[in-house]
C-alpha atoms as a PDB file:
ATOM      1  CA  UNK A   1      98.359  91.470 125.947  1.00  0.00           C
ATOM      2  CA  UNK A   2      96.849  88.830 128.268  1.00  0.00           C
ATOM      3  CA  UNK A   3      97.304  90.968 131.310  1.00  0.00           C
ATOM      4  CA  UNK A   4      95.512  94.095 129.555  1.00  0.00           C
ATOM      5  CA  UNK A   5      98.609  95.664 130.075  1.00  0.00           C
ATOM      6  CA  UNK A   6      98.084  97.794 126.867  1.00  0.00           C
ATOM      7  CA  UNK A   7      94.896  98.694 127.921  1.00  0.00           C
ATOM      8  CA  UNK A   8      96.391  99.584 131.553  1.00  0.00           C
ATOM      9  CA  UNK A   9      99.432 101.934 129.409  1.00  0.00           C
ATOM     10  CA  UNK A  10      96.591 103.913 127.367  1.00  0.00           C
ATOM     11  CA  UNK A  11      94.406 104.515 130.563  1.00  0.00           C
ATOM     12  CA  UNK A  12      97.970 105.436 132.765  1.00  0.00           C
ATOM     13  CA  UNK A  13      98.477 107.475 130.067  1.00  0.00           C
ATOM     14  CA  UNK A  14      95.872 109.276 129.648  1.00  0.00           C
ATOM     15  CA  UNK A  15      94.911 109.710 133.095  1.00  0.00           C
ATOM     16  CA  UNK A  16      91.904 107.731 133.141  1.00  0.00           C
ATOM     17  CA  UNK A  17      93.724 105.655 135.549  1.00  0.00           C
ATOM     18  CA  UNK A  18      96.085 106.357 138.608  1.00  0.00           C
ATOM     19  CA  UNK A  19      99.735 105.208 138.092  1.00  0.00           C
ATOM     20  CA  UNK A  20     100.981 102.610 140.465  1.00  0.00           C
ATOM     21  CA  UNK A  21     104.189 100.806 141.152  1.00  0.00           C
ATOM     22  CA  UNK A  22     104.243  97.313 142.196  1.00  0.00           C
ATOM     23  CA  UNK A  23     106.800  98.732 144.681  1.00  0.00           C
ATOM     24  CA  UNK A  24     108.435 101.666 145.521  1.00  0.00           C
ATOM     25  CA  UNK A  25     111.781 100.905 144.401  1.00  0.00           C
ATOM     26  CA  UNK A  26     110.231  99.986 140.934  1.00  0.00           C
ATOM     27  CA  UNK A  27     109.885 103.825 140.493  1.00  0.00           C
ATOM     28  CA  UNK A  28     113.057 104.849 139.310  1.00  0.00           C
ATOM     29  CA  UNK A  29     112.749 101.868 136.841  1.00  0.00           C
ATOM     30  CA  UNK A  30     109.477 101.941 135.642  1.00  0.00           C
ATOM     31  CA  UNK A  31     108.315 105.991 135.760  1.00  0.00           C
ATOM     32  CA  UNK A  32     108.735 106.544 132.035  1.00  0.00           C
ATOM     33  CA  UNK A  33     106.541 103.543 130.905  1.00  0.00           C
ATOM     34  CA  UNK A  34     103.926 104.127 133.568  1.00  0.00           C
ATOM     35  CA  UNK A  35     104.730 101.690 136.225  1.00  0.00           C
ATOM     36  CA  UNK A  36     104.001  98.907 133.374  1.00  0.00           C
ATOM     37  CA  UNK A  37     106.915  96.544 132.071  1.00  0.00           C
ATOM     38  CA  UNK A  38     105.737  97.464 128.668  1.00  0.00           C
ATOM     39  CA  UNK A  39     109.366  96.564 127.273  1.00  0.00           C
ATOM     40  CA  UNK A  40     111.673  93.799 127.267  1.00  0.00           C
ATOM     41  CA  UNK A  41     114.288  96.792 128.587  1.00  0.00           C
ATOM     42  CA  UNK A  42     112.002  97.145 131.539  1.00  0.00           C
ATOM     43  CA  UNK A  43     112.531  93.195 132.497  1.00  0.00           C
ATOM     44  CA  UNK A  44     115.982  93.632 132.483  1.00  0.00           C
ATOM     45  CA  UNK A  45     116.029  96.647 134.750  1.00  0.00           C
ATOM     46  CA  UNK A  46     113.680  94.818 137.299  1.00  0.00           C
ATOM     47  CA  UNK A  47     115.820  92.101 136.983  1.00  0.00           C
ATOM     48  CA  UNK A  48     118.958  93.798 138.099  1.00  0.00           C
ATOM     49  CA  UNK A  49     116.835  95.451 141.059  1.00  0.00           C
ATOM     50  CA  UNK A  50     114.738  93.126 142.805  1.00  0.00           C
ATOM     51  CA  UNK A  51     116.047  90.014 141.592  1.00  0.00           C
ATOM     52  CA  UNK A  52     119.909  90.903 141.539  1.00  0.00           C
ATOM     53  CA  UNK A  53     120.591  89.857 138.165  1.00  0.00           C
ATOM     54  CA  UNK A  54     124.033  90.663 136.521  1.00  0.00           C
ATOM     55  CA  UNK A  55     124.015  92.473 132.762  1.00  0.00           C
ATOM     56  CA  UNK A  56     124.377  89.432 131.018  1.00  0.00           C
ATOM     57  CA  UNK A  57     122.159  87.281 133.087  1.00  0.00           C
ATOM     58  CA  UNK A  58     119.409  89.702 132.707  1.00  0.00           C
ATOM     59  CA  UNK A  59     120.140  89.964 129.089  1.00  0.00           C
ATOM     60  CA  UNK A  60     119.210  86.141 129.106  1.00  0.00           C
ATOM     61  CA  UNK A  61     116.381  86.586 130.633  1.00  0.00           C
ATOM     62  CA  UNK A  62     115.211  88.813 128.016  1.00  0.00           C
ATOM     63  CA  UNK A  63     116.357  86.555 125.245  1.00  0.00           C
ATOM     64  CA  UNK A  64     114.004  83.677 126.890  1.00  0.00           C
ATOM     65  CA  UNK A  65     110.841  86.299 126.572  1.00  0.00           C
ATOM     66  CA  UNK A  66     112.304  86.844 123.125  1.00  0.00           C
ATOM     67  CA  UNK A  67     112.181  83.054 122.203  1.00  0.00           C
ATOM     68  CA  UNK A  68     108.707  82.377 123.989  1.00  0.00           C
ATOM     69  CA  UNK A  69     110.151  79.129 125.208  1.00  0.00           C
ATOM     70  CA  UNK A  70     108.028  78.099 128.503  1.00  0.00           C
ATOM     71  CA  UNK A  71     111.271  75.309 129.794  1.00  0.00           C
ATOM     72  CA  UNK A  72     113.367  77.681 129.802  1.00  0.00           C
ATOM     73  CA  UNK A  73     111.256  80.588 131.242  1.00  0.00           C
ATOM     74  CA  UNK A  74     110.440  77.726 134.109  1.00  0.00           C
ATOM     75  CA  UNK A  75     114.192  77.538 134.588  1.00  0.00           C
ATOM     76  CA  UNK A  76     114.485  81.248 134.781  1.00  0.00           C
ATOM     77  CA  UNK A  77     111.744  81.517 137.198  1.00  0.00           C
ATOM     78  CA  UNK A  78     113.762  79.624 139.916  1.00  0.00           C
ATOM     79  CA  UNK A  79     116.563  81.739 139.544  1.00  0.00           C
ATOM     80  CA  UNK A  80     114.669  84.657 139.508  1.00  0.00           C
ATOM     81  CA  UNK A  81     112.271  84.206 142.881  1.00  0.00           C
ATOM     82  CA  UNK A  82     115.285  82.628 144.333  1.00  0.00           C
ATOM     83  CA  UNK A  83     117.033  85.892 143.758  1.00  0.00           C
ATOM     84  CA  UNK A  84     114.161  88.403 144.849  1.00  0.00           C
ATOM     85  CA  UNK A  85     114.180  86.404 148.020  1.00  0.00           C
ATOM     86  CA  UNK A  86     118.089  87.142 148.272  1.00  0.00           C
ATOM     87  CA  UNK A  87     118.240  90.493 147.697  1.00  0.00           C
ATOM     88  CA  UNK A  88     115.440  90.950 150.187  1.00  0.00           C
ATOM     89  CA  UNK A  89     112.396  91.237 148.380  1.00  0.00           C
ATOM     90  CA  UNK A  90     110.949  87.931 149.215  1.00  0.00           C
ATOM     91  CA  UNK A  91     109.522  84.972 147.203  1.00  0.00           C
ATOM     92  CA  UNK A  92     106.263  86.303 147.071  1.00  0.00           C
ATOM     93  CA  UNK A  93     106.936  89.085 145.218  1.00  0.00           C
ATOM     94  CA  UNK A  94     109.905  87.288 143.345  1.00  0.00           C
ATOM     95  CA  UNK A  95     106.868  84.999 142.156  1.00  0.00           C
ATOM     96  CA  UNK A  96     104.116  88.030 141.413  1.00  0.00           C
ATOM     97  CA  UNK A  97     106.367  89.655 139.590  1.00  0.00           C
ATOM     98  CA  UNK A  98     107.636  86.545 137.525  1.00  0.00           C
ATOM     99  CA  UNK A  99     103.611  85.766 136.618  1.00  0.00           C
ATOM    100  CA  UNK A 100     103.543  89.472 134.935  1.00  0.00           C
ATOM    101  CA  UNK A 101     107.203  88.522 133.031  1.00  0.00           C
ATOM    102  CA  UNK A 102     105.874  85.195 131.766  1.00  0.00           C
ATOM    103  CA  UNK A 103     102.717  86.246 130.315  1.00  0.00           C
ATOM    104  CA  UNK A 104     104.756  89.211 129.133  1.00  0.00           C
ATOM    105  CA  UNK A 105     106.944  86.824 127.309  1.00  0.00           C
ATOM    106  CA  UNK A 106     103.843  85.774 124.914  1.00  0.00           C
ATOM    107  CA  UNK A 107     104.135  89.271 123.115  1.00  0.00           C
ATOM    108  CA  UNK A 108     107.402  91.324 123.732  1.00  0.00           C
ATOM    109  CA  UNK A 109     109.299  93.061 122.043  1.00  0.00           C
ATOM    110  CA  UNK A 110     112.568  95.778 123.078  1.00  0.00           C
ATOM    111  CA  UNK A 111     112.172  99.426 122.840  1.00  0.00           C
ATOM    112  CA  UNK A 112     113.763 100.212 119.576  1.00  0.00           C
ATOM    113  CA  UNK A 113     111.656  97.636 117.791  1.00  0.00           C
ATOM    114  CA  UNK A 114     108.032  98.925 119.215  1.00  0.00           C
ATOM    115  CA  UNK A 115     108.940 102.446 118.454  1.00  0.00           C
ATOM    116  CA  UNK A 116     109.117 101.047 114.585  1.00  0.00           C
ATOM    117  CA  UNK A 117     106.039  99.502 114.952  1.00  0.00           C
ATOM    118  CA  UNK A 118     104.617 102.528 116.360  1.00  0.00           C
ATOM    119  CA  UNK A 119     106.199 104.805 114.172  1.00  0.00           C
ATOM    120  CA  UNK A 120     104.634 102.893 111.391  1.00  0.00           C
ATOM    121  CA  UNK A 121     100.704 102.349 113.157  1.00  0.00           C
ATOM    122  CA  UNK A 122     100.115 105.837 114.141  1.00  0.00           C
ATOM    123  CA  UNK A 123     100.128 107.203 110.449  1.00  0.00           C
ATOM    124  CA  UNK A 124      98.451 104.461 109.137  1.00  0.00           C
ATOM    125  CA  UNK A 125      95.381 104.860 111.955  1.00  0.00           C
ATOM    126  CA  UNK A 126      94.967 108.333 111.701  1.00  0.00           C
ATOM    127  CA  UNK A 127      94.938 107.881 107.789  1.00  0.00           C
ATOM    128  CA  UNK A 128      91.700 104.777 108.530  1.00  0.00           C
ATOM    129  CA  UNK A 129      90.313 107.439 111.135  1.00  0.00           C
ATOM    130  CA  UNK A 130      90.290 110.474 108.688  1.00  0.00           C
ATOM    131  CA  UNK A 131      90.443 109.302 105.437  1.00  0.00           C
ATOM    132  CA  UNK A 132      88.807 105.316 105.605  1.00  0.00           C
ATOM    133  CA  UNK A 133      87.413 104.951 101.974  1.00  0.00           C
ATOM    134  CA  UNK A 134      91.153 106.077 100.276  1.00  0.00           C
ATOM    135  CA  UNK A 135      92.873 104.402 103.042  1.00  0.00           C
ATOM    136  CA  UNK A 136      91.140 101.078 102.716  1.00  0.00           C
ATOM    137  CA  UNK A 137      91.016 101.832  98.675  1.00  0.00           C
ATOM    138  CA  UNK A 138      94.768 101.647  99.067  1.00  0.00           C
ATOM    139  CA  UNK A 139      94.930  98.453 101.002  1.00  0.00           C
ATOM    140  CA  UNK A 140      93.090  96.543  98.829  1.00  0.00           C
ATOM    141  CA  UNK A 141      94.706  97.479  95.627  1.00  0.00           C
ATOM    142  CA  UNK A 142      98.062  96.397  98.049  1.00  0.00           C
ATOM    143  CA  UNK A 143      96.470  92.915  97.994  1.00  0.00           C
ATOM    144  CA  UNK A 144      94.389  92.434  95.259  1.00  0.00           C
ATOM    145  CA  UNK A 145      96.081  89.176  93.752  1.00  0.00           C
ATOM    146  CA  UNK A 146      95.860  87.551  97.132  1.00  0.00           C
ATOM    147  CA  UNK A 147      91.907  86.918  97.744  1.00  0.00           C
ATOM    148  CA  UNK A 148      92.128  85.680 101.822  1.00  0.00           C
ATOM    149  CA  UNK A 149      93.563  88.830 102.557  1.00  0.00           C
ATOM    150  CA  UNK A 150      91.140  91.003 100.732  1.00  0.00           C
ATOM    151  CA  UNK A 151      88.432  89.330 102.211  1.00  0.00           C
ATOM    152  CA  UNK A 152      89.439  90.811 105.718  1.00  0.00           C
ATOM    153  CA  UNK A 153      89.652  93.696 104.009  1.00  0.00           C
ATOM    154  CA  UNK A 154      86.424  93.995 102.579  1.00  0.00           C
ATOM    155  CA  UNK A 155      84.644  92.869 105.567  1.00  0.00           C
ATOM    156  CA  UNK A 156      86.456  95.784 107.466  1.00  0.00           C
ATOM    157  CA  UNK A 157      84.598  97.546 104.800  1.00  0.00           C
ATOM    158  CA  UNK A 158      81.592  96.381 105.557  1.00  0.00           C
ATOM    159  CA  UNK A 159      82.001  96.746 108.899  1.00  0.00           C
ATOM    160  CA  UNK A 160      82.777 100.749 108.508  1.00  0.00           C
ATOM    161  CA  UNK A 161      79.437 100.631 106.113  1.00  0.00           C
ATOM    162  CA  UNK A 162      81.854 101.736 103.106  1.00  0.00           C
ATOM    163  CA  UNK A 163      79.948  99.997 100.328  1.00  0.00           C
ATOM    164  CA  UNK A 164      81.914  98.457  97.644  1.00  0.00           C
ATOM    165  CA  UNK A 165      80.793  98.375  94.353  1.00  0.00           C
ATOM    166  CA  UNK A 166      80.772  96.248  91.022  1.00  0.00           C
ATOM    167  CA  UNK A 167      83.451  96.890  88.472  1.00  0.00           C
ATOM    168  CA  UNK A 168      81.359  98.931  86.164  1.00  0.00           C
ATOM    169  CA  UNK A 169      83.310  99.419  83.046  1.00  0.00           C
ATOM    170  CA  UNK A 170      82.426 102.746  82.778  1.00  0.00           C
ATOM    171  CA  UNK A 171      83.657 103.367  86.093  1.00  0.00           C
ATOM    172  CA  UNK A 172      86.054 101.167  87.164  1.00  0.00           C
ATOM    173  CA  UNK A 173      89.930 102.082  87.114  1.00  0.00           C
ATOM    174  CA  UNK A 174      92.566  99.674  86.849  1.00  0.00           C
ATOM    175  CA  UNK A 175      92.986  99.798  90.771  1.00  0.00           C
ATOM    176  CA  UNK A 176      90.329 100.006  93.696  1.00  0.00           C
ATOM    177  CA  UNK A 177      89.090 103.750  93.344  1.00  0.00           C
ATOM    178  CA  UNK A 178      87.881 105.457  96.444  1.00  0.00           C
ATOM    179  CA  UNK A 179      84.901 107.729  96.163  1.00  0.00           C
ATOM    180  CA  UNK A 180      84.895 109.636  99.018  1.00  0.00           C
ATOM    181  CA  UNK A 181      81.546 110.316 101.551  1.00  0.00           C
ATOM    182  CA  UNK A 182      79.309 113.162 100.524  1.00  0.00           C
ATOM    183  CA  UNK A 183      78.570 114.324 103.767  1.00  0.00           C
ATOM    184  CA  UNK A 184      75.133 113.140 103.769  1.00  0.00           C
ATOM    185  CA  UNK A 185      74.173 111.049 106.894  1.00  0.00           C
ATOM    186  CA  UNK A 186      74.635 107.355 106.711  1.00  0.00           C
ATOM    187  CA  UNK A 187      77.397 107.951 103.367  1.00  0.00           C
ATOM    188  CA  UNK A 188      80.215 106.589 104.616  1.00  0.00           C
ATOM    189  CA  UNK A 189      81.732 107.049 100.707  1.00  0.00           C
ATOM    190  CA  UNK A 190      82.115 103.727  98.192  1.00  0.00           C
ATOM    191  CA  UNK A 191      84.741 101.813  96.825  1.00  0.00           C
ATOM    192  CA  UNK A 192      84.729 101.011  93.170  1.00  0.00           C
ATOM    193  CA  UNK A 193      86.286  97.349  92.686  1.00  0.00           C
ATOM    194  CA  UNK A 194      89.581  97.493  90.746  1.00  0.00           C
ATOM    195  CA  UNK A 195      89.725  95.994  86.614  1.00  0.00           C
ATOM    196  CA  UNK A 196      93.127  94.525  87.443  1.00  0.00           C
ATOM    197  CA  UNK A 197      91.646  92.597  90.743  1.00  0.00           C
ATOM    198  CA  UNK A 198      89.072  90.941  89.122  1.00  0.00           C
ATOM    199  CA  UNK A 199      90.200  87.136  88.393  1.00  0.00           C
ATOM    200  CA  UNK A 200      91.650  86.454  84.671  1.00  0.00           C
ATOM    201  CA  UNK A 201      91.498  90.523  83.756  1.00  0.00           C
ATOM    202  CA  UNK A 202      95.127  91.659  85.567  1.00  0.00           C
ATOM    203  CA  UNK A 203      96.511  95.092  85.484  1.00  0.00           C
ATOM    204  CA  UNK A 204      97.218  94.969  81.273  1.00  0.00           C
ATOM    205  CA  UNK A 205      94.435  94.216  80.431  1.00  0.00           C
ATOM    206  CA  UNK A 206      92.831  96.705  83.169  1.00  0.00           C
ATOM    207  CA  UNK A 207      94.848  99.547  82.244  1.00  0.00           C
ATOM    208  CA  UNK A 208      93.733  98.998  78.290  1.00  0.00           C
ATOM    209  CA  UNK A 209      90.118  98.675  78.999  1.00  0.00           C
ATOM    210  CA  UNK A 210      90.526 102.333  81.238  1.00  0.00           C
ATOM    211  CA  UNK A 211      92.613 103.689  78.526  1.00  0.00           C
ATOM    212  CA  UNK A 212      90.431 103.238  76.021  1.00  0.00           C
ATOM    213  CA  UNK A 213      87.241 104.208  77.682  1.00  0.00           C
ATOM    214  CA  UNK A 214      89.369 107.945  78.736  1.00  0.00           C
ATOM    215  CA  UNK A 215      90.584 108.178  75.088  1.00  0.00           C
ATOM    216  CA  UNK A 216      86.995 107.449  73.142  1.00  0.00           C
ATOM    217  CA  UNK A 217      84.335 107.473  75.634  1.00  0.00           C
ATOM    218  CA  UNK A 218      81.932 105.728  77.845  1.00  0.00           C
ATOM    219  CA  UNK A 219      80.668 101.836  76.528  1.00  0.00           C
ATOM    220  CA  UNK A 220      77.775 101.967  75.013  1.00  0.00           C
ATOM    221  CA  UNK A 221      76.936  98.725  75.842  1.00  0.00           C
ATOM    222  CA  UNK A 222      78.280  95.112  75.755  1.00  0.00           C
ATOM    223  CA  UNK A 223      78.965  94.971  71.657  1.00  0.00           C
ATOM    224  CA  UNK A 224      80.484  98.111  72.029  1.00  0.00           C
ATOM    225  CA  UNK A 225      82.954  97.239  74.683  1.00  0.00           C
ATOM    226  CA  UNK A 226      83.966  93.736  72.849  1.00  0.00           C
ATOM    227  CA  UNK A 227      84.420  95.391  69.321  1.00  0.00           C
ATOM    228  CA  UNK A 228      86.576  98.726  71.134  1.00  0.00           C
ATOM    229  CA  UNK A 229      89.012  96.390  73.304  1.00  0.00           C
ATOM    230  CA  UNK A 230      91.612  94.186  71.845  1.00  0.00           C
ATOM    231  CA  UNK A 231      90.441  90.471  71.104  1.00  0.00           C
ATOM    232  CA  UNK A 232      94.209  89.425  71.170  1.00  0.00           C
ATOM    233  CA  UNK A 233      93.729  90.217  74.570  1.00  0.00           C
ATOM    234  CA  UNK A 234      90.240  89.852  75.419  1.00  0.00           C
ATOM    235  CA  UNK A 235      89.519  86.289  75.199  1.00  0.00           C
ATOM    236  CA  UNK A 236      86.308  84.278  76.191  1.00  0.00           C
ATOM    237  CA  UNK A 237      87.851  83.620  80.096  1.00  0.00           C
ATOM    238  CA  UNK A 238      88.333  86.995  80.800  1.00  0.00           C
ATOM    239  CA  UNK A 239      85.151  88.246  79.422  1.00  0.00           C
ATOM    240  CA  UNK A 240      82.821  86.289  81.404  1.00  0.00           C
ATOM    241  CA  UNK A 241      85.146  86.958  84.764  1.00  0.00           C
ATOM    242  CA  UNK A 242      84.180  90.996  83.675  1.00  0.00           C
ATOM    243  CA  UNK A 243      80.182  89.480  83.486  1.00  0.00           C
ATOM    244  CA  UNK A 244      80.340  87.224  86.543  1.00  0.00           C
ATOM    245  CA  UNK A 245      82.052  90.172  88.206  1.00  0.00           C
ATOM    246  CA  UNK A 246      79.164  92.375  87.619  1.00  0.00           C
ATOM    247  CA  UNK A 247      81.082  94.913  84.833  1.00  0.00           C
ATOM    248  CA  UNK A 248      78.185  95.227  82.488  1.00  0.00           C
ATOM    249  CA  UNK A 249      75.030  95.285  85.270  1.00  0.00           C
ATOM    250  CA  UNK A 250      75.275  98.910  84.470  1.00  0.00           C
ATOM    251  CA  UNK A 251      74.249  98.747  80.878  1.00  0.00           C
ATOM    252  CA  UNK A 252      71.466  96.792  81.358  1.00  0.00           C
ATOM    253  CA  UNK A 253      72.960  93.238  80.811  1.00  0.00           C
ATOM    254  CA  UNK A 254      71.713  90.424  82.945  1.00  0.00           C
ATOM    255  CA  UNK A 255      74.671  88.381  84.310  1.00  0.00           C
ATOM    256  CA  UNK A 256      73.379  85.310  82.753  1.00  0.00           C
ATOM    257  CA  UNK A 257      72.024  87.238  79.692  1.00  0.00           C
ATOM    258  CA  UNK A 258      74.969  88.882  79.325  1.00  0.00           C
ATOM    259  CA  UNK A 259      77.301  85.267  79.067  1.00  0.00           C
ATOM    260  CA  UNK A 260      75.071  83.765  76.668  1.00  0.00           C
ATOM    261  CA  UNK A 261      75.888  86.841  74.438  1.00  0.00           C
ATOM    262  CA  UNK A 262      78.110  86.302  71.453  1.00  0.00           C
ATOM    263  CA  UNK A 263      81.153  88.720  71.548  1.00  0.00           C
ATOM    264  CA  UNK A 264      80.631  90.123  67.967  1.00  0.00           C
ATOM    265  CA  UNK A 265      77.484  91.400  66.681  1.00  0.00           C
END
């Protein structure tokens, strides 16, 4: 990644740039991958080429990538240049072509195990691309009992201009529902925050405040809701999480207003 080389495979690619070989002889090695050494299979090769390394010795050279362990890539780097320069190909490139390996090394990874990673990325971006408010929906109901991790999540929210709103009760499912643009400019679509991710509430108590709204209606207002919902559940914690979280801004109950309120009529 600190070479750009990633950015160097997309535009090879695509043919925004020309594809060039370090050297001619690197084009029977390197043709399939662009002239990059975009995997740890495409040290190896250029191993055995330019810097006559056996099978196994290149194999250890890959395993030194693998471990990101800078003595014993500085150990490998004298055998290496010393073995460009034997074969023929001279310490100069031995050296040039050892700087590209090293900083390699920082993020590598063999063929088999970036095609998984790929296999798994280009689904998932296509899904953000075409479908962002469900997709990210999705994510944050994946993480909604860790709170770091759906912070990035809700600033990537923010920064598509997806607008995620308060758990309104009469809203709200158990999980993060996606509402999906209208097509209007500037609607990117919303994201109504999840029951079961708000703190003290969890996916019981989530699912029973959903289940009874679908079976008997919308909450009338914030009496309503506390006389409708089991109190063996619905304690004085979780209430004022639902307030704090913004549940009953909806019906017309200040926050503050709203936890000064006694539960029962």
């Amino acid at each position: 990644m600190s070479t750009n080389m990633h950015n160097d495979y997309a535009d090879r690619k695509n043919g925004r740039k020309e594809v060039e070989f370090f050297h001619a002889d690197a084009q029977e090695l390197l043709a399939d991958t662009y002239g990059l050494m975009i995997y740890q299979e495409s040290v190896m090769r250029v191993a055995q080429k330019f810097a006559g390394y056996s099978l196994a010795d290149a194999d250890n050279l890959r395993k030194a990538c693998g471990k990101k362990d800078r003595d014993l890539m500085a150990k490998e780097r004298v055998a290496f240049v010393e073995g460009c320069d034997s074969v023929g190909y001279g310490k100069k490139l031995g050296n040039g072509l050892f700087d590209t390996i090293e900083q390699f090394a920082d993020y590598a990874f063999n063929k088999s195990h970036s095609y998984g990673y790929g296999y798994i990325a280009y689904p998932i971006a296509w899904l953000k691309t075409h479908y962002p408010v469900q997709y990210l929906a999705a994510l944050l109901t994946s993480v909604k009992s860790n709170l770091d991790k759906a912070a990035v999540y809700l600033n990537e929210c923010r920064v598509l201009g997806i607008e995620v709103t308060v758990p309104d009760l009469n809203v709200a499912r158990s999980d993060f529902e996606p509402v999906p643009t209208t097509g209007q400019d500037g609607d990117a679509g919303q994201i109504v925050f999840g029951l079961s991710a708000v703190r003290n509430v969890g996916e019981g108590l989530g699912e029973l405040i959903v289940d009874e709204r679908d079976a008997n209606g919308p909450f009338v207002d914030f009496y309503d809701f506390c006389e409708r919902c089991d109190t063996s559940v619905l304690n004085k914690r979780t209430v004022e999480s639902l307030i704090k979280a913004g549940a009953f801004d909806a019906m017309g109950h200040p926050r503050q207003g709203a936890r000064c309120t006694p539960m029962s009529r």
